[in-house]
N, C-alpha and C. Protein backbone atom coordinates (compact mmCIF):
# COMPACT_ATOMS: atom_id res chain seq x y z
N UNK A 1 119.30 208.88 64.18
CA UNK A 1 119.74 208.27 62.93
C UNK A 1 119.90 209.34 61.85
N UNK A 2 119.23 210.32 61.82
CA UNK A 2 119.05 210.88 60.81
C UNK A 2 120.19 211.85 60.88
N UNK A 3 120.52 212.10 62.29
CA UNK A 3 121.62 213.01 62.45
C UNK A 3 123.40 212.10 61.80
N UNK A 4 123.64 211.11 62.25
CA UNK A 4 124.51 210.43 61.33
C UNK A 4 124.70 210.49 60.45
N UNK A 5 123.17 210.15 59.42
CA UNK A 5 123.19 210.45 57.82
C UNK A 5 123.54 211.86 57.19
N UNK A 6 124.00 212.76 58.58
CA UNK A 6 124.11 213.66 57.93
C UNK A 6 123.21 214.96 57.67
N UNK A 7 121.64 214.84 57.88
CA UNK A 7 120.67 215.27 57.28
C UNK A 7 120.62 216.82 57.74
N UNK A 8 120.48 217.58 56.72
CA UNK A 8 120.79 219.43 57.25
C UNK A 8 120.01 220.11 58.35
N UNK A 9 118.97 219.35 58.64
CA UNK A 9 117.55 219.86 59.58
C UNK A 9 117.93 219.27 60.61
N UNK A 10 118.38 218.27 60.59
CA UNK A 10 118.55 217.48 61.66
C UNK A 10 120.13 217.76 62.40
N UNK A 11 120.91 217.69 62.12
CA UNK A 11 121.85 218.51 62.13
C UNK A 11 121.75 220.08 62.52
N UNK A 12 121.50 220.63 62.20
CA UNK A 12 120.57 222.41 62.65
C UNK A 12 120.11 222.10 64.06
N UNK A 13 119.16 220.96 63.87
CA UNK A 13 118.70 220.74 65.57
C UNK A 13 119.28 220.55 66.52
N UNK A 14 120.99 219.53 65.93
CA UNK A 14 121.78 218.81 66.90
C UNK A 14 122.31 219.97 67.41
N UNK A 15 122.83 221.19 66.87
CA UNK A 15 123.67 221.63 66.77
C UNK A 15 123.39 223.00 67.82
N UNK A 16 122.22 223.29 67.95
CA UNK A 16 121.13 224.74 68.72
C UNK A 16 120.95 223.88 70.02
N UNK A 17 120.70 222.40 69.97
CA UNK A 17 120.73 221.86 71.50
C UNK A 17 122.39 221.37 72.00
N UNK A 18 123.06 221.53 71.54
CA UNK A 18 123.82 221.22 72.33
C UNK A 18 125.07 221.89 71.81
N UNK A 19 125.27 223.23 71.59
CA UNK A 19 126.29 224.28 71.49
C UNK A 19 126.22 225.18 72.38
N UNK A 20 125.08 225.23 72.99
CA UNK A 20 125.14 225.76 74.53
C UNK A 20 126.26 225.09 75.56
N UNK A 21 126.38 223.77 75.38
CA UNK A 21 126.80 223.55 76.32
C UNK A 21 128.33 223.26 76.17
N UNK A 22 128.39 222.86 75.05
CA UNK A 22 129.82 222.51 74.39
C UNK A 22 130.46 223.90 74.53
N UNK A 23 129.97 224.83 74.10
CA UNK A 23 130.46 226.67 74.50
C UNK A 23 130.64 226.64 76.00
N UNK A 24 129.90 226.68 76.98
CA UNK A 24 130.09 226.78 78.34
C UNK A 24 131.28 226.18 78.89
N UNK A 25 131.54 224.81 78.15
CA UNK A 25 132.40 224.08 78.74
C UNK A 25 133.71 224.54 78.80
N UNK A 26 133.76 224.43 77.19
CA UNK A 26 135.18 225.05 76.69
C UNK A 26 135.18 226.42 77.30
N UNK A 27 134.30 227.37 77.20
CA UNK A 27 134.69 228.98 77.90
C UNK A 27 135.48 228.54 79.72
N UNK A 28 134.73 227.86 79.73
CA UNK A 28 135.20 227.29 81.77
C UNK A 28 136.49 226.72 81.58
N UNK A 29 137.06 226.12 80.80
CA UNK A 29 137.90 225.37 80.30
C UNK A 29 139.21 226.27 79.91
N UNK A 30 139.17 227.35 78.96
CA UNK A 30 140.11 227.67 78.86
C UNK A 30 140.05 228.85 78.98
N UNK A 31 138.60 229.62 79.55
CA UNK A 31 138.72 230.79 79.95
C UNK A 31 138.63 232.41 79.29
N UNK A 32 138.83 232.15 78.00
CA UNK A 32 138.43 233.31 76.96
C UNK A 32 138.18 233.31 75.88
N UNK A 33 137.10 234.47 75.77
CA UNK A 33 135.97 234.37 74.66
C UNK A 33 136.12 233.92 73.52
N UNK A 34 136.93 234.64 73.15
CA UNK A 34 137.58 234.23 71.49
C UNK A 34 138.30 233.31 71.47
N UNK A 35 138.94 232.66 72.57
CA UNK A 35 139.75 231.44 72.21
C UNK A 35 138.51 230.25 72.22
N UNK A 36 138.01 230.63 73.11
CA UNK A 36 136.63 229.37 73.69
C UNK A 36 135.85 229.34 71.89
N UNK A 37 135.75 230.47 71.30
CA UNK A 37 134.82 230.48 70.46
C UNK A 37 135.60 229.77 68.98
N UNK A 38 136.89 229.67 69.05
CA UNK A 38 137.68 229.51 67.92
C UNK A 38 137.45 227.80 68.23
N UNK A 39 137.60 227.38 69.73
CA UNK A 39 137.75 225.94 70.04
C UNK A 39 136.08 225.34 69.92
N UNK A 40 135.44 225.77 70.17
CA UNK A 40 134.17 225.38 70.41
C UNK A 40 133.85 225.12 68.56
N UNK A 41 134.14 225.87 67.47
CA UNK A 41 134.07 225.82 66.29
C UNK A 41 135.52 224.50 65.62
N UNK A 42 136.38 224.34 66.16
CA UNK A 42 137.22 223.22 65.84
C UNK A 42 136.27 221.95 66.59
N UNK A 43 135.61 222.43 67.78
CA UNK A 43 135.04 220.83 68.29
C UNK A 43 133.78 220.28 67.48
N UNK A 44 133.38 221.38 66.79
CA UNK A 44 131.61 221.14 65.62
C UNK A 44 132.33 220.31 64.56
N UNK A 45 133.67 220.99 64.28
CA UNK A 45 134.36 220.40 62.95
C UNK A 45 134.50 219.23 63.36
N UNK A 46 134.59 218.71 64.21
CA UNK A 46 135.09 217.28 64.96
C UNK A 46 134.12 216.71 64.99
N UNK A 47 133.13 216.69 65.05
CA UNK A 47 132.14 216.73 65.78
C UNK A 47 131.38 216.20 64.74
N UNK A 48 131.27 216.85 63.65
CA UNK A 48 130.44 216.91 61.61
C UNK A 48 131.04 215.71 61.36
N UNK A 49 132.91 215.38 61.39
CA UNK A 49 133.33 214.63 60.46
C UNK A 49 133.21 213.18 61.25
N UNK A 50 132.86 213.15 62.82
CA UNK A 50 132.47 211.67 63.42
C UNK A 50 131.09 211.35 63.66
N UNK A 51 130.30 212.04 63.17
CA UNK A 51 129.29 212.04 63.57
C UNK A 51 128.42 210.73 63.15
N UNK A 52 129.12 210.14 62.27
CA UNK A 52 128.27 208.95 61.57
C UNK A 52 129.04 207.44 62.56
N UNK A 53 129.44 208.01 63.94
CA UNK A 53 129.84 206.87 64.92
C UNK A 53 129.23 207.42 65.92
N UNK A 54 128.42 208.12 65.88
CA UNK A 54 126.90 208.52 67.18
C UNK A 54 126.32 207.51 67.36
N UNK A 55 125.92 207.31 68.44
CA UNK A 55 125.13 206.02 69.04
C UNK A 55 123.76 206.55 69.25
N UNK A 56 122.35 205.95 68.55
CA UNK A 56 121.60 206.74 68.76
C UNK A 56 121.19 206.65 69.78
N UNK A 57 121.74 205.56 70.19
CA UNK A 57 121.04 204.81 71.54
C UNK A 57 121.40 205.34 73.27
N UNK A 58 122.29 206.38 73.03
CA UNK A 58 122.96 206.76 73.97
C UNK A 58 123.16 207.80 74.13
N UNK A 59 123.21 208.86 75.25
CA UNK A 59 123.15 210.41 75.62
C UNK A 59 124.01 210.81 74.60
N UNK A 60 124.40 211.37 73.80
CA UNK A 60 125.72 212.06 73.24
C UNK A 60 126.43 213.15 73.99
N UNK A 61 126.03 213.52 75.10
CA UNK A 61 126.84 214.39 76.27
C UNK A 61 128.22 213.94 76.66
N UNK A 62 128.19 212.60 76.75
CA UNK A 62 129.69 211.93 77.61
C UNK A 62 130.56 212.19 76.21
N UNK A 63 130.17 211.91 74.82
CA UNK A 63 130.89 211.52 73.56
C UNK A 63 131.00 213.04 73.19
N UNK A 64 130.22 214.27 73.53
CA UNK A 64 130.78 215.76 72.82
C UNK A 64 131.48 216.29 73.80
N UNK A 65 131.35 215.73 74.94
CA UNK A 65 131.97 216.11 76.60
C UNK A 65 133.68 215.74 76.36
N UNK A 66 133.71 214.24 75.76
CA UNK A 66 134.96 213.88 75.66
C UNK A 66 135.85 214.77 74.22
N UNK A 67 135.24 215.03 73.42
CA UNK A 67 135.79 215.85 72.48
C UNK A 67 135.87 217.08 72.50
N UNK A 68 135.55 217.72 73.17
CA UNK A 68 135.55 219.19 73.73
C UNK A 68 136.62 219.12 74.44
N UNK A 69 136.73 218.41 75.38
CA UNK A 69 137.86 217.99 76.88
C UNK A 69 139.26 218.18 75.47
N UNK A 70 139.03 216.96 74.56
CA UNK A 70 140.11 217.20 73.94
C UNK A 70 141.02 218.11 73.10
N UNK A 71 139.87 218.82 72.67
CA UNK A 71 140.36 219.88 72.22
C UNK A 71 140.61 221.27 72.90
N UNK A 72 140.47 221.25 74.13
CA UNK A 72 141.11 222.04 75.28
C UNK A 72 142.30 221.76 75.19
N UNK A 73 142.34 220.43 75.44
CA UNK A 73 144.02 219.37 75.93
C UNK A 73 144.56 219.94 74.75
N UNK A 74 144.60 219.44 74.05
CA UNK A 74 145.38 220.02 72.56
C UNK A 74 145.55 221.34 72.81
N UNK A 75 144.99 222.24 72.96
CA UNK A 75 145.57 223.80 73.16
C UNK A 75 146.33 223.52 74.41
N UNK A 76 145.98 223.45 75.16
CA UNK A 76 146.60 223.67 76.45
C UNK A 76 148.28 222.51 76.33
N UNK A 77 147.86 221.73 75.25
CA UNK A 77 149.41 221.50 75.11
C UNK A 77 150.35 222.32 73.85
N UNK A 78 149.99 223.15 73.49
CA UNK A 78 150.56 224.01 72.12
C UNK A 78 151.70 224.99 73.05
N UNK A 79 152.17 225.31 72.35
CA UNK A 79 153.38 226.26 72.75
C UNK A 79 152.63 227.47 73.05
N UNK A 80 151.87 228.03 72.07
CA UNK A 80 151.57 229.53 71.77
C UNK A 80 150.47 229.42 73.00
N UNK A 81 150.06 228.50 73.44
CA UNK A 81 149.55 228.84 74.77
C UNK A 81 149.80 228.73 75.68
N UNK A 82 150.95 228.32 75.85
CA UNK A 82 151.61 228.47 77.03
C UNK A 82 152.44 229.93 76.95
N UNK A 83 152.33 230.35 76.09
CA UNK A 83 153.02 231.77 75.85
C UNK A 83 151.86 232.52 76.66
N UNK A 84 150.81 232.57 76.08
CA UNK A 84 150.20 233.53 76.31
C UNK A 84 148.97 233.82 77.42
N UNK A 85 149.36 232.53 78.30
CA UNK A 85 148.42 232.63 79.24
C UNK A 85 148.87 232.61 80.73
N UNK A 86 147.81 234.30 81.11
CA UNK A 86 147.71 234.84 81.64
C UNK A 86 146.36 234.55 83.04
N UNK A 87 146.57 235.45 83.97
CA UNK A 87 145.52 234.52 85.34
C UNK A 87 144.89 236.29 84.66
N UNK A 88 143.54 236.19 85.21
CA UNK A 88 142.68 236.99 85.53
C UNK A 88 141.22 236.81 85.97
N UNK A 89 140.75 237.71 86.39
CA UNK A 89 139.83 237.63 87.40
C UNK A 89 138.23 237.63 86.38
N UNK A 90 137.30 237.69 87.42
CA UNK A 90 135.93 237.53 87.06
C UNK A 90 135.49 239.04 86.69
N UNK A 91 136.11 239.69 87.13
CA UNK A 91 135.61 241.50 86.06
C UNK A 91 136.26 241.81 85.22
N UNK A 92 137.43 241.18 84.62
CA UNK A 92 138.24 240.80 83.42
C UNK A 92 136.90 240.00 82.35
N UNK A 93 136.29 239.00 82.95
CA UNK A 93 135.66 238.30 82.23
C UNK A 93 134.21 238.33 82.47
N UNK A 94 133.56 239.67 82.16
CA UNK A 94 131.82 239.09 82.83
C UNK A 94 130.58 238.05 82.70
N UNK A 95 131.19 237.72 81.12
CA UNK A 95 130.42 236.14 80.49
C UNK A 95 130.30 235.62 81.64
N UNK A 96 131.55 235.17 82.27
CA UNK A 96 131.21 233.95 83.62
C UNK A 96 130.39 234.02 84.82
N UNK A 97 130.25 235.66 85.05
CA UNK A 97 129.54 236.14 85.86
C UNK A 97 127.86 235.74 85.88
N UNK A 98 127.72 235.68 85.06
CA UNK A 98 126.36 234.92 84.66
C UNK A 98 125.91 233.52 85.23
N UNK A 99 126.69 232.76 85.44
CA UNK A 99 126.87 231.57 85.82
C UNK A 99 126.67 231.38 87.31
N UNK A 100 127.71 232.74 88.19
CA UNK A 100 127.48 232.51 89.41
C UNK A 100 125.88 233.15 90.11
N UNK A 101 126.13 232.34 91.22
CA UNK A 101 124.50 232.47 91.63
C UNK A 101 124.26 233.82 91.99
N UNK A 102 123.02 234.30 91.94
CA UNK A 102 122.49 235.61 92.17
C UNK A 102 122.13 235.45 93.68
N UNK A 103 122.62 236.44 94.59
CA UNK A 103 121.98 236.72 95.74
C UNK A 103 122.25 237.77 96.60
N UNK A 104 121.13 238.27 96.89
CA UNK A 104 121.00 239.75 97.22
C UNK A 104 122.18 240.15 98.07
N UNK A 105 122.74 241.26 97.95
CA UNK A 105 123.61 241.44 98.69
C UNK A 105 123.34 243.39 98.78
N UNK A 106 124.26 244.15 100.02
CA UNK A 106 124.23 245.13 100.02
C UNK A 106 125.96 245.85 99.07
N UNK A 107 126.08 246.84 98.83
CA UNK A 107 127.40 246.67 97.62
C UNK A 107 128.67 246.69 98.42
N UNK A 108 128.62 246.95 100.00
CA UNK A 108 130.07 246.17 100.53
C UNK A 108 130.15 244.76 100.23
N UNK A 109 128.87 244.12 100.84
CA UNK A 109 129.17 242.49 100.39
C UNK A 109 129.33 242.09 98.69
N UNK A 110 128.68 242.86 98.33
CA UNK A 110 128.63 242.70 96.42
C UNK A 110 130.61 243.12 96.03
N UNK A 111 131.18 243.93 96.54
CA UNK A 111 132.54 244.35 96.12
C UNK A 111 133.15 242.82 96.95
N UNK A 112 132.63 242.55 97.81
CA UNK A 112 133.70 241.97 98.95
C UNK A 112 133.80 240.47 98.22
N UNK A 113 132.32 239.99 97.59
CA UNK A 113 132.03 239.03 96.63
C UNK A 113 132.91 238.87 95.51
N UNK A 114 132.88 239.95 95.02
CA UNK A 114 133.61 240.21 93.63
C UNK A 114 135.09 239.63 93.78
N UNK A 115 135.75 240.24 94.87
CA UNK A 115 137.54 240.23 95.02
C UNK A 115 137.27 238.80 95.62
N UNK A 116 136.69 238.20 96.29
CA UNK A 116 137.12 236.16 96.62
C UNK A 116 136.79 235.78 95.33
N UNK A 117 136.05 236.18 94.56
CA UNK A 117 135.34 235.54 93.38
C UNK A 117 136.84 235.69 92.36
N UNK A 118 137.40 237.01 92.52
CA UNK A 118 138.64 236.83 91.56
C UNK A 118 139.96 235.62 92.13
N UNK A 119 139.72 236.09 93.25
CA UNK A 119 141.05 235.35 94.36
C UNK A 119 140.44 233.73 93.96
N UNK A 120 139.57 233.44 94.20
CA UNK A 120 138.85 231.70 93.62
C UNK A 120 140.01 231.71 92.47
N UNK A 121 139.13 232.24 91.65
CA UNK A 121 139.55 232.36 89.90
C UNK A 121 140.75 231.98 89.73
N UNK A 122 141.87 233.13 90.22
CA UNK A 122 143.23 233.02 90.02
C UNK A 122 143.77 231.80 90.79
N UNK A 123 143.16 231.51 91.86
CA UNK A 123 143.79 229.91 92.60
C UNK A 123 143.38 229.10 91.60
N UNK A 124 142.63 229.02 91.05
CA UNK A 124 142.61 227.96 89.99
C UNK A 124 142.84 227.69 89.25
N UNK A 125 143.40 229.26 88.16
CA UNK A 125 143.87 229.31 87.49
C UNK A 125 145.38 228.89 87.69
N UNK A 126 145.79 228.90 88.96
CA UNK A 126 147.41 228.93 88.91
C UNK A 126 147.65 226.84 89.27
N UNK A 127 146.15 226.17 89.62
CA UNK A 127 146.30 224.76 89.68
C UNK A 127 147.19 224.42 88.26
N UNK A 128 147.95 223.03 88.89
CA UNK A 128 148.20 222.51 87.39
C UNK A 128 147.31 221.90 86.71
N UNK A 129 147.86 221.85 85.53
CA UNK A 129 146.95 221.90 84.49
C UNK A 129 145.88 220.29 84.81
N UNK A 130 146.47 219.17 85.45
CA UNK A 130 145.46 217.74 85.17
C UNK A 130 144.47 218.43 86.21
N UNK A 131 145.00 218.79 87.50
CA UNK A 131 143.86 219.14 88.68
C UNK A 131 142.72 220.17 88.41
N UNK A 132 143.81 221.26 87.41
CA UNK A 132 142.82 222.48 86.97
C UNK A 132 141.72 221.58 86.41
N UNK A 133 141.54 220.54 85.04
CA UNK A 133 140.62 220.13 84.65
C UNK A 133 140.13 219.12 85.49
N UNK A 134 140.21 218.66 86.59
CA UNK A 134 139.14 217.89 87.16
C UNK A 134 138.37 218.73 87.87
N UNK A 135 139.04 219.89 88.40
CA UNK A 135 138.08 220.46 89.22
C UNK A 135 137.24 221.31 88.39
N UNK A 136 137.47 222.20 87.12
CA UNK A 136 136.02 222.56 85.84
C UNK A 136 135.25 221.25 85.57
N UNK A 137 135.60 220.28 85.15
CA UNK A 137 134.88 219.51 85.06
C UNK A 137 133.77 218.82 85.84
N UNK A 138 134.78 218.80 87.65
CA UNK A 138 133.48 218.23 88.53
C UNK A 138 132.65 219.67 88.86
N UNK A 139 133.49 220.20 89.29
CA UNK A 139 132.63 221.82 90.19
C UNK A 139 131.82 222.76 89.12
N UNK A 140 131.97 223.16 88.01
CA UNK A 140 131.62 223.80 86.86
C UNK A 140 130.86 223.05 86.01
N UNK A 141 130.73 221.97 85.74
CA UNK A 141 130.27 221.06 85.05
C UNK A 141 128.97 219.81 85.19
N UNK A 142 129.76 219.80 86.56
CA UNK A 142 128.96 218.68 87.27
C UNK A 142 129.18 217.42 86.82
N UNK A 143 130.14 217.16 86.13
CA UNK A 143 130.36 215.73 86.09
C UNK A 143 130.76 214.90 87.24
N UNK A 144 130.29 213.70 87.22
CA UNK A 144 130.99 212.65 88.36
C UNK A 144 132.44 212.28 88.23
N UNK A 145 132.89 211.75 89.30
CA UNK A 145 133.98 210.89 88.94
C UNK A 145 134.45 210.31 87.91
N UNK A 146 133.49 209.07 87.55
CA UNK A 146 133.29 208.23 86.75
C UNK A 146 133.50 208.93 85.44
N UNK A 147 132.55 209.72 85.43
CA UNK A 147 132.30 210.29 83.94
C UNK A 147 133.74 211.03 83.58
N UNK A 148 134.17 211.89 84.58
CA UNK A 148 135.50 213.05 84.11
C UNK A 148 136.70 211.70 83.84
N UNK A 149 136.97 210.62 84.50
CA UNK A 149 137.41 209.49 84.33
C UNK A 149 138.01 209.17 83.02
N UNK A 150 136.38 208.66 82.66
CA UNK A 150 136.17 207.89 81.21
C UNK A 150 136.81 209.24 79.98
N UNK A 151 136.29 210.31 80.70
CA UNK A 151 136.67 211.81 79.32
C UNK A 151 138.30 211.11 79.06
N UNK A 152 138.70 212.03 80.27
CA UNK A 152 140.18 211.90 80.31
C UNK A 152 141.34 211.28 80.49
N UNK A 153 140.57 209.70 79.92
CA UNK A 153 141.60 208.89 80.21
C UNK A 153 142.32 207.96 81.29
N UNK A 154 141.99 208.30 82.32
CA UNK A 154 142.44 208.31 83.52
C UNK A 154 141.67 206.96 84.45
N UNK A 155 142.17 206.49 85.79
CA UNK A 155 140.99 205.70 86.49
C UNK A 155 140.24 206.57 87.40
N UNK A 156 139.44 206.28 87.85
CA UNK A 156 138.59 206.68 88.88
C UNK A 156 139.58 207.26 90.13
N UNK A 157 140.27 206.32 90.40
CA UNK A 157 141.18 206.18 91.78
C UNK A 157 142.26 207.87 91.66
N UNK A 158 142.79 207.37 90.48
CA UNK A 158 143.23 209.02 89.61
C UNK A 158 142.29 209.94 89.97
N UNK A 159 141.84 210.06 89.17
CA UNK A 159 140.59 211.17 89.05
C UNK A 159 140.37 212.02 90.11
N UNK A 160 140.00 210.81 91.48
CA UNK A 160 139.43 211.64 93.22
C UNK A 160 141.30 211.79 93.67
N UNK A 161 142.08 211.24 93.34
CA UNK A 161 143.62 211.82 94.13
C UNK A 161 143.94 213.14 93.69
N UNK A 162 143.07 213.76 91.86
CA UNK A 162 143.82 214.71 91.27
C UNK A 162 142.61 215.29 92.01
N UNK A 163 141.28 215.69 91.95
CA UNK A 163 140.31 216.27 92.59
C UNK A 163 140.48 216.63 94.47
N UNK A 164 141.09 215.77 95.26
CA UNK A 164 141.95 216.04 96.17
C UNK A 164 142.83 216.84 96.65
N UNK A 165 143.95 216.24 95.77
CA UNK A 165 144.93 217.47 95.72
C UNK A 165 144.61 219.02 95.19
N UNK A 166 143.78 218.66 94.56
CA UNK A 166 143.24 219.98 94.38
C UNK A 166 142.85 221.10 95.00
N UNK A 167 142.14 220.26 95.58
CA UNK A 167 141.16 220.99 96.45
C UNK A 167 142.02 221.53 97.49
N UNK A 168 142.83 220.59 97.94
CA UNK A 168 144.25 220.57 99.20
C UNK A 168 144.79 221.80 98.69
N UNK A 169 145.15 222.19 97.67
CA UNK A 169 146.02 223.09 97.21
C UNK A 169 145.52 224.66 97.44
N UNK A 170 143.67 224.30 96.77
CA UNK A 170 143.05 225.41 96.79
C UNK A 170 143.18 226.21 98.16
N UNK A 171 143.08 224.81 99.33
CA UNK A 171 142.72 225.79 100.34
C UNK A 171 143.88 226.12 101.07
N UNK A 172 145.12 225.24 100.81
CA UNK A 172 146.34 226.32 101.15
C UNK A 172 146.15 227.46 100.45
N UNK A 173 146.19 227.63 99.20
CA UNK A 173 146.17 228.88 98.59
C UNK A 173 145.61 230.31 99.21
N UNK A 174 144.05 229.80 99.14
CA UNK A 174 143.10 229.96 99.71
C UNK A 174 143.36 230.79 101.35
N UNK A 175 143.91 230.11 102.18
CA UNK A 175 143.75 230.34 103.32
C UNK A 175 145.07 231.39 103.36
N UNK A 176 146.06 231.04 102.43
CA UNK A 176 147.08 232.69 102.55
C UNK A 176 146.63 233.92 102.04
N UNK A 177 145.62 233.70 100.74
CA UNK A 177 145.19 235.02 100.33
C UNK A 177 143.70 235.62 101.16
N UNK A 178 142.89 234.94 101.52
CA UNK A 178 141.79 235.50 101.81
C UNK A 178 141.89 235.77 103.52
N UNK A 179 141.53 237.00 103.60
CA UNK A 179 141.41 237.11 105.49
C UNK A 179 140.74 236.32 106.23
C-alpha cells in the first residue's frame, strides 16, 4: 500500500528488489548494455506513473514482467532499431556470461564452450522476432506458458506453436553450424 501512495522509502525498497530483475530481463531481451539500461530506466518511468494500480495483493512480477516485455516490443518495433541491429556473440558481451553455468572445464573444452555458446547466441538472435521472445522469456527467464501468454498477448495454444517452431528452427540452424 504504501508503495502506491507513492511513499519515498518505500519506493527505494520497491525499486533495489526488483531492478535486478527487470535489468536482466530487458539485457536478455534486447541484448545491449546501454540500450538495456536506457529501457530498463523508461520501464521505472512506467512503472512510477502506474504504480497507484499495483495490487497489493498479488506478486508484482507478472505486472513489471508485462511492462518490461513492452517496452522491448516498442523498441524492437522503431525503425532506428531495426537499423542498427546487429548478431553478436557471448565475448562481444561478457555481462551475459555470468548467467551461464560454471563448470569446470580444461581450456580446449572452455574455447570449444565459448564458440557453441556464440553459435547458440547468433541462432537466436537471427529467430524472428515473436519466437525470439518466447524463447528469452521461457529458457532465460523461466516463465511458463501461461505466464509468457498473458505478457504478450497471445493464447497459450500460440505461445507453445511459437516456442516450437522455435526450437524447430534452432535445431535446423543448429545442426548446419555446429559439427
Amino acid at each position: 500500500m504504501r508503495v502506491r501512495q507513492r511513499e519515498p522509502e518505500a519506493l527505494g525498497r520497491f525499486l533495489d528488489r526488483y531492478f535486478p530483475y527487470i535489468y536482466g530481463l530487458v539485457l536478455r531481451l534486447v541484448g545491449d548494455v546501454p540500450l538495456a539500461e536506457d529501457v530498463t530506466q523508461e520501464v521505472f518511468v512506467k512503472i512510477h506513473r502506474a504504480i497507484g494500480s499495483l495490487d497489493p495483493q498479488r506478486d508484482p512480477s507478472p505486472w513489471l514482467t508485462t511492462i518490461a516485455y513492452n517496452a522491448c516490443r516498442d523498441l524492437w518495433r522503431s525503425s532506428s532499431y531495426r537499423m542498427s541491429r546487429v548478431s553478436s556473440s557471448f565475448d562481444a558481451r561478457p555481462e551475459l556470461t555470468d548467467h551461464l553455468p560454471a563448470i569446470e572445464r580444461d581450456p580446449e573444452q572452455k574455447v570449444l564452450a565459448r564458440e557453441r555458446e556464440a553459435i547458440v547466441q547468433k541462432a537466436i538472435d537471427r529467430l524472428p522476432e515473436q519466437q525470439r521472445e518466447v524463447v528469452m522469456l521461457h529458457d532465460y527467464q523461466g516463465l511458463t506458458h501461461d505466464q509468457i501468454a498473458q505478457i504478450i498477448g497471445a493464447s497459450h495454444a500460440a505461445v507453445r506453436k511459437r516456442y516450437s517452431r522455435a526450437l524447430s528452427a534452432l535445431g535446423e540452424t543448429l545442426t548446419e553450424w555446429l559439427p
